[in-house]
N, C-alpha and C. Protein backbone atom coordinates (compact mmCIF):
# COMPACT_ATOMS: atom_id res chain seq x y z
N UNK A 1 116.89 94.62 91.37
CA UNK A 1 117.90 93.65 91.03
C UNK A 1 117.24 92.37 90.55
N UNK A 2 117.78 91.83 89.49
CA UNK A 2 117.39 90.47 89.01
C UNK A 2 117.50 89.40 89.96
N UNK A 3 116.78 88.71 90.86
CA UNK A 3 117.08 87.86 91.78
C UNK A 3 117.80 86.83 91.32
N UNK A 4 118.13 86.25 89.71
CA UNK A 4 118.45 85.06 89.34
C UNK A 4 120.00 85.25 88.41
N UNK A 5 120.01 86.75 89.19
CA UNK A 5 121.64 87.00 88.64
C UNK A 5 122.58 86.62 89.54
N UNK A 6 123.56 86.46 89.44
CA UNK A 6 124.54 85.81 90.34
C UNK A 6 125.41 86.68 91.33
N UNK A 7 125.12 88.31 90.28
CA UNK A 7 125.27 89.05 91.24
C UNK A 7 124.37 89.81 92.42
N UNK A 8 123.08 89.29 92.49
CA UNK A 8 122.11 89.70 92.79
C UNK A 8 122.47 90.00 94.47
N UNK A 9 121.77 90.72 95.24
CA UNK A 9 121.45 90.91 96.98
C UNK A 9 120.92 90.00 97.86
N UNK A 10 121.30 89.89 99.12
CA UNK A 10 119.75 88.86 99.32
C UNK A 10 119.00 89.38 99.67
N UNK A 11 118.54 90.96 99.52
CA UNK A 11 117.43 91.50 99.81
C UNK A 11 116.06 90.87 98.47
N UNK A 12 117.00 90.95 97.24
CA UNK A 12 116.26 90.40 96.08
C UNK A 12 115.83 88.58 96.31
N UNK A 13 116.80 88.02 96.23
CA UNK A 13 116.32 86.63 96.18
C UNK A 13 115.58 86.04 97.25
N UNK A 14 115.73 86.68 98.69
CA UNK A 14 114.91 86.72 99.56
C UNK A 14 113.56 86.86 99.06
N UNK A 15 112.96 88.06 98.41
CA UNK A 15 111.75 88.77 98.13
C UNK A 15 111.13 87.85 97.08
N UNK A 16 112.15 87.46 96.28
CA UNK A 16 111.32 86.70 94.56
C UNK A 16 110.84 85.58 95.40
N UNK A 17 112.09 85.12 96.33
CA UNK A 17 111.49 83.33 96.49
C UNK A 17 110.58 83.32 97.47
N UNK A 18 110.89 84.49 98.37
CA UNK A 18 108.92 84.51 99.88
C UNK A 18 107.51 84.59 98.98
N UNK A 19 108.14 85.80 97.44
CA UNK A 19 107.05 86.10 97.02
C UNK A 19 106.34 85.29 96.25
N UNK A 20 107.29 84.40 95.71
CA UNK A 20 106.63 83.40 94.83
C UNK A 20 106.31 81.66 95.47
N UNK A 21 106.20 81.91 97.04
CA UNK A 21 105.96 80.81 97.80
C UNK A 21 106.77 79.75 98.09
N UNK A 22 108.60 80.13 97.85
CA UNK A 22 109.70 79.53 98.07
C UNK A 22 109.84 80.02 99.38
N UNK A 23 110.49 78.86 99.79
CA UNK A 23 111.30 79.12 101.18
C UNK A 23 112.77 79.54 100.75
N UNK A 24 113.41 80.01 101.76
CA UNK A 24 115.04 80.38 101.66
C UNK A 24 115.79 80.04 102.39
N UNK A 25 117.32 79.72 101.70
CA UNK A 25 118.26 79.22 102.37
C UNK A 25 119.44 80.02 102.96
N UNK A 26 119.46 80.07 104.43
CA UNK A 26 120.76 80.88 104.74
C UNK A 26 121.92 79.98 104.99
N UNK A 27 122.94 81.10 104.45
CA UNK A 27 124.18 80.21 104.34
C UNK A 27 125.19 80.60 106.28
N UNK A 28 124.82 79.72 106.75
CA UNK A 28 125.35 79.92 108.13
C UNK A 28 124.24 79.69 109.17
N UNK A 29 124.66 80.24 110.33
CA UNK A 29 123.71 80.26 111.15
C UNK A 29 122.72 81.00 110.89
N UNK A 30 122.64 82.66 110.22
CA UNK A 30 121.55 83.37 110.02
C UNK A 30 121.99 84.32 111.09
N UNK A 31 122.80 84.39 111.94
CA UNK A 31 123.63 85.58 112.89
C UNK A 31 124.60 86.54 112.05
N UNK A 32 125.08 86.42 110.58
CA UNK A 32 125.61 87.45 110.39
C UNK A 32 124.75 88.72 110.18
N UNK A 33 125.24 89.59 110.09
CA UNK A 33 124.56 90.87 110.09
C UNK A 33 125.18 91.94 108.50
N UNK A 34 124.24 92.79 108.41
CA UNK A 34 124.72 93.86 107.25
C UNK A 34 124.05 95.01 108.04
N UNK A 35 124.70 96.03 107.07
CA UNK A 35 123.65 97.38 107.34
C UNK A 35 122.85 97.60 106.04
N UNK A 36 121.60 97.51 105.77
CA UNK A 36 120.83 97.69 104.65
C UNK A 36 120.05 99.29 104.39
N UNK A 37 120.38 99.32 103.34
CA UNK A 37 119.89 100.79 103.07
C UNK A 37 119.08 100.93 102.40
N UNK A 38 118.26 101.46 102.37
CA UNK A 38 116.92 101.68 101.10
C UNK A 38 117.40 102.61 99.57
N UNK A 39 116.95 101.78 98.75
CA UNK A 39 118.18 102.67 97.93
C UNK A 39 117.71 103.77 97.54
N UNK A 40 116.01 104.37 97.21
CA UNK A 40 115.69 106.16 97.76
C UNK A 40 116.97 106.73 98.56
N UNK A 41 116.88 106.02 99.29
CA UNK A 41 117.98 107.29 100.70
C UNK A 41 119.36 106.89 100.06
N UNK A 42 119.77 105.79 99.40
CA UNK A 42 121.44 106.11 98.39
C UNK A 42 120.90 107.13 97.41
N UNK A 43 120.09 107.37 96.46
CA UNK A 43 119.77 108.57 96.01
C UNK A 43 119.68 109.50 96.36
N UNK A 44 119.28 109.77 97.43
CA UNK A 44 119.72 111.52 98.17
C UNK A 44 120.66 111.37 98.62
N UNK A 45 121.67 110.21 99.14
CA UNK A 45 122.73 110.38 99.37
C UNK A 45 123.98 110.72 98.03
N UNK A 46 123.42 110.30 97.11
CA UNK A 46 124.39 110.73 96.09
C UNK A 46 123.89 112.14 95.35
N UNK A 47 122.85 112.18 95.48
CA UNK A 47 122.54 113.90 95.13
C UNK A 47 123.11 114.72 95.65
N UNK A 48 123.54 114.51 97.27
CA UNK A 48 123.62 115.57 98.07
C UNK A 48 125.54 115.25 97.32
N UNK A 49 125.82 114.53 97.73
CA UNK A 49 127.73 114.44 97.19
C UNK A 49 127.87 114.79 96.13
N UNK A 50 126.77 115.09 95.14
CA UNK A 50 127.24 115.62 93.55
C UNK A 50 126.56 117.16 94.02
N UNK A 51 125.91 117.39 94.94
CA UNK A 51 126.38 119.26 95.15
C UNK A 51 127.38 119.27 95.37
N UNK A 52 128.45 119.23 96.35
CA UNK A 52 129.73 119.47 96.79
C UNK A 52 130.42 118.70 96.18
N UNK A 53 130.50 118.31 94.95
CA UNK A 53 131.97 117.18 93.85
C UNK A 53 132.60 118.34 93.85
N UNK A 54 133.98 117.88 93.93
CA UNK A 54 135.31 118.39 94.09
C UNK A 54 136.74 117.48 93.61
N UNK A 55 137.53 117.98 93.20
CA UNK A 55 138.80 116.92 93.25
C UNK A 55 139.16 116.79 94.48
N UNK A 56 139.09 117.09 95.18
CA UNK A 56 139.05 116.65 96.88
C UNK A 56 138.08 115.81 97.58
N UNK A 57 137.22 115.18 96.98
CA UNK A 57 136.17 114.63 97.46
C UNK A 57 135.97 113.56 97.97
N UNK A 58 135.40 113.92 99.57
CA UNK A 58 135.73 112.34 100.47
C UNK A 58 135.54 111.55 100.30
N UNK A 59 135.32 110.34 100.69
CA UNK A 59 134.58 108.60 100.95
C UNK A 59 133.59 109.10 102.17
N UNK A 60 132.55 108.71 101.33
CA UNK A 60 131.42 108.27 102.60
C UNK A 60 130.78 107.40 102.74
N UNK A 61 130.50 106.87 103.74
CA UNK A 61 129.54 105.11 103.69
C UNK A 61 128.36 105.86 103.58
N UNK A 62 127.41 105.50 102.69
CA UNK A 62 126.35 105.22 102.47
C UNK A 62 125.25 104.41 103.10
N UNK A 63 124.94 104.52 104.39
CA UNK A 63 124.51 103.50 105.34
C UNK A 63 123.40 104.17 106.50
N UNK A 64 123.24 102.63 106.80
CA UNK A 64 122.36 103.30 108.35
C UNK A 64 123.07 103.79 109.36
N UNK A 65 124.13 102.46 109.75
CA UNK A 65 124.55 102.71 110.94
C UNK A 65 123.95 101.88 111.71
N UNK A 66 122.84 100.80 111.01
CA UNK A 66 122.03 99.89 111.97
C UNK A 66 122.28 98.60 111.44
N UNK A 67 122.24 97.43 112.40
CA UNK A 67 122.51 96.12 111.81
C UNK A 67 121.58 95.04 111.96
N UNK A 68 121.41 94.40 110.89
CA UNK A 68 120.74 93.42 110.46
C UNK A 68 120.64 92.42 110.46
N UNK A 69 120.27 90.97 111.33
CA UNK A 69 121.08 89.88 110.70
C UNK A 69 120.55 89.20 109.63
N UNK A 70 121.08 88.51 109.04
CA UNK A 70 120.11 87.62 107.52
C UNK A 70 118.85 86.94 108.03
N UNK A 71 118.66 86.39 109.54
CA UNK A 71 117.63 85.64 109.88
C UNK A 71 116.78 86.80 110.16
N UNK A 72 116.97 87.55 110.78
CA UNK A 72 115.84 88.82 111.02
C UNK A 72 115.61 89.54 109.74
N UNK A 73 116.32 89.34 109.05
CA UNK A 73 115.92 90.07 107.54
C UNK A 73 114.76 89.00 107.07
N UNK A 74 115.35 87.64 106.87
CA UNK A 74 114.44 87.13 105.99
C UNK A 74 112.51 87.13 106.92
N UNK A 75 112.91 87.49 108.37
CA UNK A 75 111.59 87.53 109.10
C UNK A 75 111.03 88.26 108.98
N UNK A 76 111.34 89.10 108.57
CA UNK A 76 111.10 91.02 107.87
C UNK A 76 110.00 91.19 106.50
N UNK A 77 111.04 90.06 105.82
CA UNK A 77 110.25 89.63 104.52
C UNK A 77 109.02 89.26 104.60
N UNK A 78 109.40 88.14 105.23
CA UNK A 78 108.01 87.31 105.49
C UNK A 78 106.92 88.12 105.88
N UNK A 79 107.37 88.64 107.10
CA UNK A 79 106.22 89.50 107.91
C UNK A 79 105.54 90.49 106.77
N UNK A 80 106.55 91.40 106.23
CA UNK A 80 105.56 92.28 104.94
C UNK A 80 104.94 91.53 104.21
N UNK A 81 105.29 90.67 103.77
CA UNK A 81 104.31 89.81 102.53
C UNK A 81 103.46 89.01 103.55
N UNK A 82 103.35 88.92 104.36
CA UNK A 82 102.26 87.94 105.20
C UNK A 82 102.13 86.83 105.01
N UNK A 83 103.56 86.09 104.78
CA UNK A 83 103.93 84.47 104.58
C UNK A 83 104.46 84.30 105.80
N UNK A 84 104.65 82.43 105.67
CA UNK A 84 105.39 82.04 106.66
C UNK A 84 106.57 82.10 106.96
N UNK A 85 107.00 82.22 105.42
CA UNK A 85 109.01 82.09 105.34
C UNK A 85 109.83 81.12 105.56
N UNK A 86 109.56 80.11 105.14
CA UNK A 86 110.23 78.65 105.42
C UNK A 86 111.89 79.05 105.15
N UNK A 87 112.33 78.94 106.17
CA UNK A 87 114.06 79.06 106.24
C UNK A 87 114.94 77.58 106.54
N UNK A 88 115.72 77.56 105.60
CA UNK A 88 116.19 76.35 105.13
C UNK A 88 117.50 76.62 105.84
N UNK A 89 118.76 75.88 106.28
CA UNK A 89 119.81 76.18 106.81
C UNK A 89 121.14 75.42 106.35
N UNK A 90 122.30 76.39 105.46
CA UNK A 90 123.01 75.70 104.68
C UNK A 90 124.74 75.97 105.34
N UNK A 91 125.48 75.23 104.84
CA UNK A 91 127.05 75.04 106.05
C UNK A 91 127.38 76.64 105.20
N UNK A 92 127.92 77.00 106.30
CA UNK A 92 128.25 78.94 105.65
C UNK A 92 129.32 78.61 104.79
N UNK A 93 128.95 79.96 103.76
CA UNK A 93 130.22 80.43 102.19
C UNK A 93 131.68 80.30 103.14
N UNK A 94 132.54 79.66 102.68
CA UNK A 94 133.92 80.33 102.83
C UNK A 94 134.29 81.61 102.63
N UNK A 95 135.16 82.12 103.43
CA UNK A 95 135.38 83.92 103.55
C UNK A 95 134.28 84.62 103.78
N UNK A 96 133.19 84.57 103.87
CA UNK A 96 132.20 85.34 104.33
C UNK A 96 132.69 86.00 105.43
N UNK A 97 131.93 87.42 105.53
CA UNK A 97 131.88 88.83 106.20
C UNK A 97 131.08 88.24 107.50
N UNK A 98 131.52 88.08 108.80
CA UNK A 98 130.55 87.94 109.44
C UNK A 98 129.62 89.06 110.00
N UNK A 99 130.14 90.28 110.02
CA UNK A 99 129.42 91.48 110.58
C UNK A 99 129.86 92.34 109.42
N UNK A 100 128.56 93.19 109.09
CA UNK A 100 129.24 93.84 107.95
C UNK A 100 128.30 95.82 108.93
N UNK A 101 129.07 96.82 109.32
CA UNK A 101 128.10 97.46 109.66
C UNK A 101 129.32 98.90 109.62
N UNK A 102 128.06 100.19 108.58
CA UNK A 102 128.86 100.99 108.09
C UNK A 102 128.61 102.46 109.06
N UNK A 103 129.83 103.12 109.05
CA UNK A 103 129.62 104.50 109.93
C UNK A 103 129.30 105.56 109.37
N UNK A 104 127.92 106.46 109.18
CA UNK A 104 127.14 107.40 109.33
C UNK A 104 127.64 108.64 108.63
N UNK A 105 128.82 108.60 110.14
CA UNK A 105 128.62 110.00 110.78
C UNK A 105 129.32 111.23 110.25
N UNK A 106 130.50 110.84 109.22
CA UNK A 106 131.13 111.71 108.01
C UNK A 106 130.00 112.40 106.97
N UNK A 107 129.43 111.74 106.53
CA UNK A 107 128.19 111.88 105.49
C UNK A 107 127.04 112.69 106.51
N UNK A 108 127.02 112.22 107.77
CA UNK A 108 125.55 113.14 108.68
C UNK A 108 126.55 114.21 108.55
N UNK A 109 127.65 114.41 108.44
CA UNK A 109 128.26 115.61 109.30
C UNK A 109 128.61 116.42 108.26
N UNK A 110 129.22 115.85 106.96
CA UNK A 110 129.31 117.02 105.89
C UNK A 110 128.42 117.11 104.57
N UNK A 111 127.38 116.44 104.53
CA UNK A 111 126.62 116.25 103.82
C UNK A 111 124.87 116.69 104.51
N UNK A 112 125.03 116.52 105.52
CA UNK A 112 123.52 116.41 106.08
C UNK A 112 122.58 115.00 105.62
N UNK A 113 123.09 114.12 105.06
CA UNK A 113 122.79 112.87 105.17
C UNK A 113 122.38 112.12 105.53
N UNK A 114 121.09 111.40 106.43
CA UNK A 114 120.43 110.43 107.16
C UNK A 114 119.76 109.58 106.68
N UNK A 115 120.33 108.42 106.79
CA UNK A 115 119.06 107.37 106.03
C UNK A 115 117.87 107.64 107.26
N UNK A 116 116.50 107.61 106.12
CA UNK A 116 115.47 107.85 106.76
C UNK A 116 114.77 106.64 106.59
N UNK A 117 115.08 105.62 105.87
CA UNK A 117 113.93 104.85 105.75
C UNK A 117 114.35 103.47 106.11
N UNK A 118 113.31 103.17 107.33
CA UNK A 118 113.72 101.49 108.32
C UNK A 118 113.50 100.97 107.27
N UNK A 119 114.01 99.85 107.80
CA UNK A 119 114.17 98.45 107.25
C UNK A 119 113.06 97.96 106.46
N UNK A 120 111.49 97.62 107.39
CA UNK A 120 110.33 97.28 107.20
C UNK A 120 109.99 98.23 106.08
N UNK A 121 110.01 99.65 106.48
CA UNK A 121 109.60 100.79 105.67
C UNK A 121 110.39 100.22 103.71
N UNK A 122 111.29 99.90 103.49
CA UNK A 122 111.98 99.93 102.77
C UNK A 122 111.90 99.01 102.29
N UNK A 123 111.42 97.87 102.90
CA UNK A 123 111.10 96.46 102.44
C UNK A 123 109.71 97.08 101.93
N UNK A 124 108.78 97.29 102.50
CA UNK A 124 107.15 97.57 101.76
C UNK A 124 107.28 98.00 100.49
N UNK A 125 107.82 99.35 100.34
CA UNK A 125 108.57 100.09 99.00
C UNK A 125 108.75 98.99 97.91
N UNK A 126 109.76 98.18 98.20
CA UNK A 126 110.28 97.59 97.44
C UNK A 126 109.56 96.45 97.24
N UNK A 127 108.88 95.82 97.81
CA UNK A 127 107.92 95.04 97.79
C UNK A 127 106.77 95.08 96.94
N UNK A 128 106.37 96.65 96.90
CA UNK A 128 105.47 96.95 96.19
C UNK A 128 105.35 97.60 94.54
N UNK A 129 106.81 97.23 94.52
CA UNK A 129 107.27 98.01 93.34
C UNK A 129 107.22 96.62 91.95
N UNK A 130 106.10 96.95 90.24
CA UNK A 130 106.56 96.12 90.18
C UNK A 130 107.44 94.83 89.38
């Protein structure tokens, strides 16, 4: 993802600005949470749902099942790149999601589906990609 798109992640703008010796700003306390997925494992997750496409074909979250918060994410960052991570602290977005965390167990159960790859694991990947 382009970090300087507006639609960008904060897995991205996190990574450009640790990597390029910016600090980052969370919008809130840094207690909300997501479930982050490595997007390898959304690729076998959508491989495996285009064997079984059907006009019947369920909704499945695409997820861990594990939660994240933005402050432990951006510590995540840091820690792989072996910076300090200067975290800046900004009054939280209006309407923001405070817990965002998706269920599994449809996709483990008719798909055979598991995200396999932690957090850290998934951050290195992507980290190293370039």
């Amino acid at each position: 993802q382009d970090p300087r798109s507006p639609y960008s992640g904060v897995i991205s703008i996190f990574c450009d600005r640790m990597k390029s010796g910016r600090g980052v700003t969370i919008f809130g306390d840094g207690g909300q949470s997501r479930d982050f997925v490595f997007v390898g494992d959304v690729v076998r997750a959508l491989l495996a749902a285009m064997a079984r496409a059907g006009s019947d074909a369920p909704v499945f979250n695409v997820c861990t099942g594990r939660s994240t918060t933005i402050q432990d994410l951006a510590g995540a960052i840091a820690e792989v790149l072996g910076v300090r991570g200067e975290i800046a602290f900004a009054p939280p977005r209006a309407g923001e999601i405070r817990m965002s965390l998706g269920d599994p167990s449809l996709g483990c159960r008719d798909l055979g589906f598991t995200a396999a790859t932690g957090l850290r694991d998934g951050l290195t990947k992507t980290l190293s990609m370039p």
